[in-house]
C-alpha atoms as a PDB file:
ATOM      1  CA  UNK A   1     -11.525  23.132   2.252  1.00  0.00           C
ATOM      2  CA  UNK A   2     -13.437  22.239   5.569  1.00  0.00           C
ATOM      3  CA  UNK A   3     -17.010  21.971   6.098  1.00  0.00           C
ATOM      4  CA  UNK A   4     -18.850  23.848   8.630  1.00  0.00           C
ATOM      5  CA  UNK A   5     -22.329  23.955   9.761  1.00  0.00           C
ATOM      6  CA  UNK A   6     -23.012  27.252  11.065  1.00  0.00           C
ATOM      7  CA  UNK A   7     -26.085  29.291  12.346  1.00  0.00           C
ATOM      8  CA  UNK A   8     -26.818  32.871  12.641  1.00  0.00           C
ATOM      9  CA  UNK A   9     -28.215  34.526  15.388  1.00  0.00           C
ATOM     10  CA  UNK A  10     -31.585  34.983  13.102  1.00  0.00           C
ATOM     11  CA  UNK A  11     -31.819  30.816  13.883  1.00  0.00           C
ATOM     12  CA  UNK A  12     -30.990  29.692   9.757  1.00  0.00           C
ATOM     13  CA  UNK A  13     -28.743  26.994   9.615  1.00  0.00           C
ATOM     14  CA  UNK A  14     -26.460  26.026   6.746  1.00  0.00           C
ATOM     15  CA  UNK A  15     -23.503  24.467   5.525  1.00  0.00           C
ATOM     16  CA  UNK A  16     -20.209  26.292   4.461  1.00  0.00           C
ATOM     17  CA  UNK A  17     -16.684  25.384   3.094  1.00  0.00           C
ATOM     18  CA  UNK A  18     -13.989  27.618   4.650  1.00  0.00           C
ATOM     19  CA  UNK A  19     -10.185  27.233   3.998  1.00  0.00           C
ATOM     20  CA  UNK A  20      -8.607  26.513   7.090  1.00  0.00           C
ATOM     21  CA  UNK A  21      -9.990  26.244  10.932  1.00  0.00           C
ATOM     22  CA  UNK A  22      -8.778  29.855  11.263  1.00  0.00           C
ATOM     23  CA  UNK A  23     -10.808  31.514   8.340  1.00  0.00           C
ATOM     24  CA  UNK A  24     -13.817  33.879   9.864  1.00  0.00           C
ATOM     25  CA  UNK A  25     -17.348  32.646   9.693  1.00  0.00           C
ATOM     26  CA  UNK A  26     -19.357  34.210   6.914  1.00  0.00           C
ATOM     27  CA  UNK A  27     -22.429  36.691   7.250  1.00  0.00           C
ATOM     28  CA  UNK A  28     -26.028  34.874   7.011  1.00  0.00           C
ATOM     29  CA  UNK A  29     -27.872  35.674   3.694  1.00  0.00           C
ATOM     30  CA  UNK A  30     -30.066  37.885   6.397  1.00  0.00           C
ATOM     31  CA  UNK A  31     -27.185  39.726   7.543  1.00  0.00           C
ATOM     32  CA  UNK A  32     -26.767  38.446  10.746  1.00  0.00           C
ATOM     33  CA  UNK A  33     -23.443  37.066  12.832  1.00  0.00           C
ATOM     34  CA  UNK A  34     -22.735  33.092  12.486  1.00  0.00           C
ATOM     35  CA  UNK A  35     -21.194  31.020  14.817  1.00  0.00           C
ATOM     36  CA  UNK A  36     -19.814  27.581  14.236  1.00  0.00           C
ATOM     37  CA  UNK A  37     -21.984  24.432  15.735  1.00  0.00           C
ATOM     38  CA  UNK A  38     -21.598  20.691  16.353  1.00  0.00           C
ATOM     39  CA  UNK A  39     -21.957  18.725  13.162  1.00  0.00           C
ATOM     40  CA  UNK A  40     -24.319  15.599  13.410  1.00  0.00           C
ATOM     41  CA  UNK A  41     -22.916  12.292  14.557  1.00  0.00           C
ATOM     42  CA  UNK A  42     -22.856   9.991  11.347  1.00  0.00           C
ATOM     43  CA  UNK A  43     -22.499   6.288  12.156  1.00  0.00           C
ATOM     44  CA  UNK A  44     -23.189   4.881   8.598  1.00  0.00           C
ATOM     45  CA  UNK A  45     -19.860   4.025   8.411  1.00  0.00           C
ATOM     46  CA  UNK A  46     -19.637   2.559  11.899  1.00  0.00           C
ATOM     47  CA  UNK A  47     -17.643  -0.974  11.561  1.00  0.00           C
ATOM     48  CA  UNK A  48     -19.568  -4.287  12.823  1.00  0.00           C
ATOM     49  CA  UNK A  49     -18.089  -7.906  12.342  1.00  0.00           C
ATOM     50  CA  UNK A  50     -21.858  -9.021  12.185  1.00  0.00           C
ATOM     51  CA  UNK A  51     -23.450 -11.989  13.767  1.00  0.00           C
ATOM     52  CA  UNK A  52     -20.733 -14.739  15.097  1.00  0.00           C
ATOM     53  CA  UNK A  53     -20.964 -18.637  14.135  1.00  0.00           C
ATOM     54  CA  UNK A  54     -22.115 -18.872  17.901  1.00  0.00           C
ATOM     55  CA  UNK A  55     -25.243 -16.506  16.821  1.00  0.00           C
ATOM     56  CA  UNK A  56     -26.656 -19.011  14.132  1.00  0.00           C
ATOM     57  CA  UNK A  57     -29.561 -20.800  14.396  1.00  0.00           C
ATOM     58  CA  UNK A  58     -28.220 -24.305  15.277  1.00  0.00           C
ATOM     59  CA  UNK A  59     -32.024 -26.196  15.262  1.00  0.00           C
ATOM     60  CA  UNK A  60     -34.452 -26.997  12.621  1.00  0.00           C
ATOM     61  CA  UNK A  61     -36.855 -24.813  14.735  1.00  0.00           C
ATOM     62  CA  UNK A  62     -34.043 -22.264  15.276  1.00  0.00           C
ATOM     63  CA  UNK A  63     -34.461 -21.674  11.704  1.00  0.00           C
ATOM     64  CA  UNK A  64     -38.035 -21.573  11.543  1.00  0.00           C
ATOM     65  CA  UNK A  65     -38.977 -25.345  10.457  1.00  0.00           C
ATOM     66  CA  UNK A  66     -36.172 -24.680   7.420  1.00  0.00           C
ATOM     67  CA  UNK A  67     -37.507 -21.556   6.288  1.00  0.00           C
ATOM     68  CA  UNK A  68     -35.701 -20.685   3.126  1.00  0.00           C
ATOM     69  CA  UNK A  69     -35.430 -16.772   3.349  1.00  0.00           C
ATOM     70  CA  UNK A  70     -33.978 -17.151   6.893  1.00  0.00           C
ATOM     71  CA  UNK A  71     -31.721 -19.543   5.998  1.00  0.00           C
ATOM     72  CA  UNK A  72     -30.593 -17.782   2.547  1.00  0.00           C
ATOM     73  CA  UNK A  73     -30.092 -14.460   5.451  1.00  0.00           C
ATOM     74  CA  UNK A  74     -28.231 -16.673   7.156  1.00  0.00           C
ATOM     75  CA  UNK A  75     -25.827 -18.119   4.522  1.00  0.00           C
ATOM     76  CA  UNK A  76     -24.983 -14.703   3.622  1.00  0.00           C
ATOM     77  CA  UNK A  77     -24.022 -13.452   6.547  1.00  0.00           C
ATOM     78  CA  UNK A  78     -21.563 -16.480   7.538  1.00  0.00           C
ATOM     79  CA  UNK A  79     -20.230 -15.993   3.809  1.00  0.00           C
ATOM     80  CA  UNK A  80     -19.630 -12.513   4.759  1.00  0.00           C
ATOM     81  CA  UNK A  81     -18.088 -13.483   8.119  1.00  0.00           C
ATOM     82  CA  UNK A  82     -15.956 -16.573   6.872  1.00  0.00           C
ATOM     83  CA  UNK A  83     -13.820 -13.528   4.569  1.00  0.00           C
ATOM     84  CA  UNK A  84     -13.887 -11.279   7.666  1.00  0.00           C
ATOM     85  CA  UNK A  85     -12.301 -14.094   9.662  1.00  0.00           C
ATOM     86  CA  UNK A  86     -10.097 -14.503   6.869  1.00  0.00           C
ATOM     87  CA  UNK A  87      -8.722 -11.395   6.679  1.00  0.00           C
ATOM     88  CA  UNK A  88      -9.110 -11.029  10.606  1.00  0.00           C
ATOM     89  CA  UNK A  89      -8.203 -14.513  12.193  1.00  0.00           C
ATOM     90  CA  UNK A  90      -8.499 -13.140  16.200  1.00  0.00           C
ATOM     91  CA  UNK A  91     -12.211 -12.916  14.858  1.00  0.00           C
ATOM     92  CA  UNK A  92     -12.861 -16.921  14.118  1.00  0.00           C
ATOM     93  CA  UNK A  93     -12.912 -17.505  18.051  1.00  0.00           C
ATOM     94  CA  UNK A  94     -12.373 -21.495  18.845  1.00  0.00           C
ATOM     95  CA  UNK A  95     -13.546 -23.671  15.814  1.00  0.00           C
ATOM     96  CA  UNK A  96     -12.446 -27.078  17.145  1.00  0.00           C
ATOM     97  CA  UNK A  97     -15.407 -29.441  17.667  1.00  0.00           C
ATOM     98  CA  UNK A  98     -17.502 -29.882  20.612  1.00  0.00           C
ATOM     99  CA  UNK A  99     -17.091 -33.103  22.470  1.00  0.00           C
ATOM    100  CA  UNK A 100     -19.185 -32.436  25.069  1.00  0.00           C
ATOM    101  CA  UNK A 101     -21.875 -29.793  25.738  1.00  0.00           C
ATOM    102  CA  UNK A 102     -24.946 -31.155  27.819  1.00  0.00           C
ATOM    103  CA  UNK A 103     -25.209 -31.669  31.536  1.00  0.00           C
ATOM    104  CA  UNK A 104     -22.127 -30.781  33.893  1.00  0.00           C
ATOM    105  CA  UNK A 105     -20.609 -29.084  30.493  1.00  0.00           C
ATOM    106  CA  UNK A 106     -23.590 -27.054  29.457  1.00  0.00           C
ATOM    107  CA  UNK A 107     -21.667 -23.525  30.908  1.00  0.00           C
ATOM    108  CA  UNK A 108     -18.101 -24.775  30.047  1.00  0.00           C
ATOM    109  CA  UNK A 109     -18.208 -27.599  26.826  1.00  0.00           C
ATOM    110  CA  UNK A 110     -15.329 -29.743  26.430  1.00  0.00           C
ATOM    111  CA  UNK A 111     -13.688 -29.451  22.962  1.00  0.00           C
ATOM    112  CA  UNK A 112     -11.423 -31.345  21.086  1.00  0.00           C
ATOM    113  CA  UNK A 113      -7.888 -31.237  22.641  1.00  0.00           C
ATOM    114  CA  UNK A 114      -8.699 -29.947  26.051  1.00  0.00           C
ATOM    115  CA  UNK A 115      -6.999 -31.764  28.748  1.00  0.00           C
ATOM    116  CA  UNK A 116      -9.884 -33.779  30.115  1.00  0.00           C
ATOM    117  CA  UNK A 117     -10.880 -34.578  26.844  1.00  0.00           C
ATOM    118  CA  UNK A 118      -9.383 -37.963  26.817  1.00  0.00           C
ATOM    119  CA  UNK A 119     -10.527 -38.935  30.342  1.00  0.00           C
ATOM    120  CA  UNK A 120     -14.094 -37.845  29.140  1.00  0.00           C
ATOM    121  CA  UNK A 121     -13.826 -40.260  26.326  1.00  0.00           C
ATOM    122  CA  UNK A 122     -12.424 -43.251  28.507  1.00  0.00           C
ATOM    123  CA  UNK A 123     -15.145 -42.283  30.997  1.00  0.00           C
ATOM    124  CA  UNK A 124     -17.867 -42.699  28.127  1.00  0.00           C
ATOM    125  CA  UNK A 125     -16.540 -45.166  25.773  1.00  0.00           C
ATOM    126  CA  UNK A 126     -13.826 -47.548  27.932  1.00  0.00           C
ATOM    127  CA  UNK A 127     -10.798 -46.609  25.961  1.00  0.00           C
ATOM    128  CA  UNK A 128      -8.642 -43.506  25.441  1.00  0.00           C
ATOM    129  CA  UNK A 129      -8.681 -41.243  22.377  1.00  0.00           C
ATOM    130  CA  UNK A 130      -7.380 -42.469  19.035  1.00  0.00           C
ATOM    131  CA  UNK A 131      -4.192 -40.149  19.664  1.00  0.00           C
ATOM    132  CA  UNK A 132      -3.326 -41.311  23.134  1.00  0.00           C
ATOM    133  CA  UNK A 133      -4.047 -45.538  22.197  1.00  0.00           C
ATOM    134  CA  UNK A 134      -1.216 -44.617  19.686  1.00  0.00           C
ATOM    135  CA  UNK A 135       0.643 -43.349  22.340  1.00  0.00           C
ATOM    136  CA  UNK A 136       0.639 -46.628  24.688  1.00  0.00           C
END
């Protein structure tokens, strides 16, 4: 059975089950012809991957001086997220740690294995990463 909203010429709308996409529309309780109309547009189920790691408050003012509801709202959503990203990996975006983020790398941060990575930390602390001292 499909469902159909319909509405007669009278102007009474209503809801029908027919058989198949071929079956006639019904008579109106007034008598009148019916004709077949648009349903509504239902986006309850719509999918949304919710708020991204990126999206959390990352500040004690950011979460309102450590307001407890908002960050209880938050913990549940990232809970929720973590088993999306689970199940959906292409979701978890780049989790490897920010090295750099401030100044000349405030639009483009440096993160943990990029290539200039190691000159940044020779630049700011006289030797080469952990990794690449091995290396040598």
């Amino acid at each position: 059975m499909i469902r159909y909203d319909v509405k007669c010429s009278g102007g009474h709308r209503f809801e029908v089950a027919l058989p198949s996409m071929f079956s006639e529309n019904p008579l109106c309780q007034c008598g009148a012809e019916t004709a077949r109309i648009p349903s509504r547009v239902n986006t309850a189920g719509a999918a949304s991957p919710g708020p991204s790691r990126d999206d959390m408050p990352m500040t004690w003012r950011g979460t309102n001086n450590g307001d407890r509801e908002l960050i209880r709202s938050w913990h549940k959503k990232m809970v929720q997220r973590e088993k999306l990203e689970e199940k959906y990996p292409e979701l978890a975006g780049d989790r490897r740690p920010v090295l750099a983020h401030e100044g000349a790398f405030a639009s483009a941060p440096v993160r943990a294995g990029d290539a200039i990575a190691g000159d940044l930390a020779k630049e700011t602390f006289g030797k080469p990463p952990v990794d690449e001292a091995k290396k040598s």
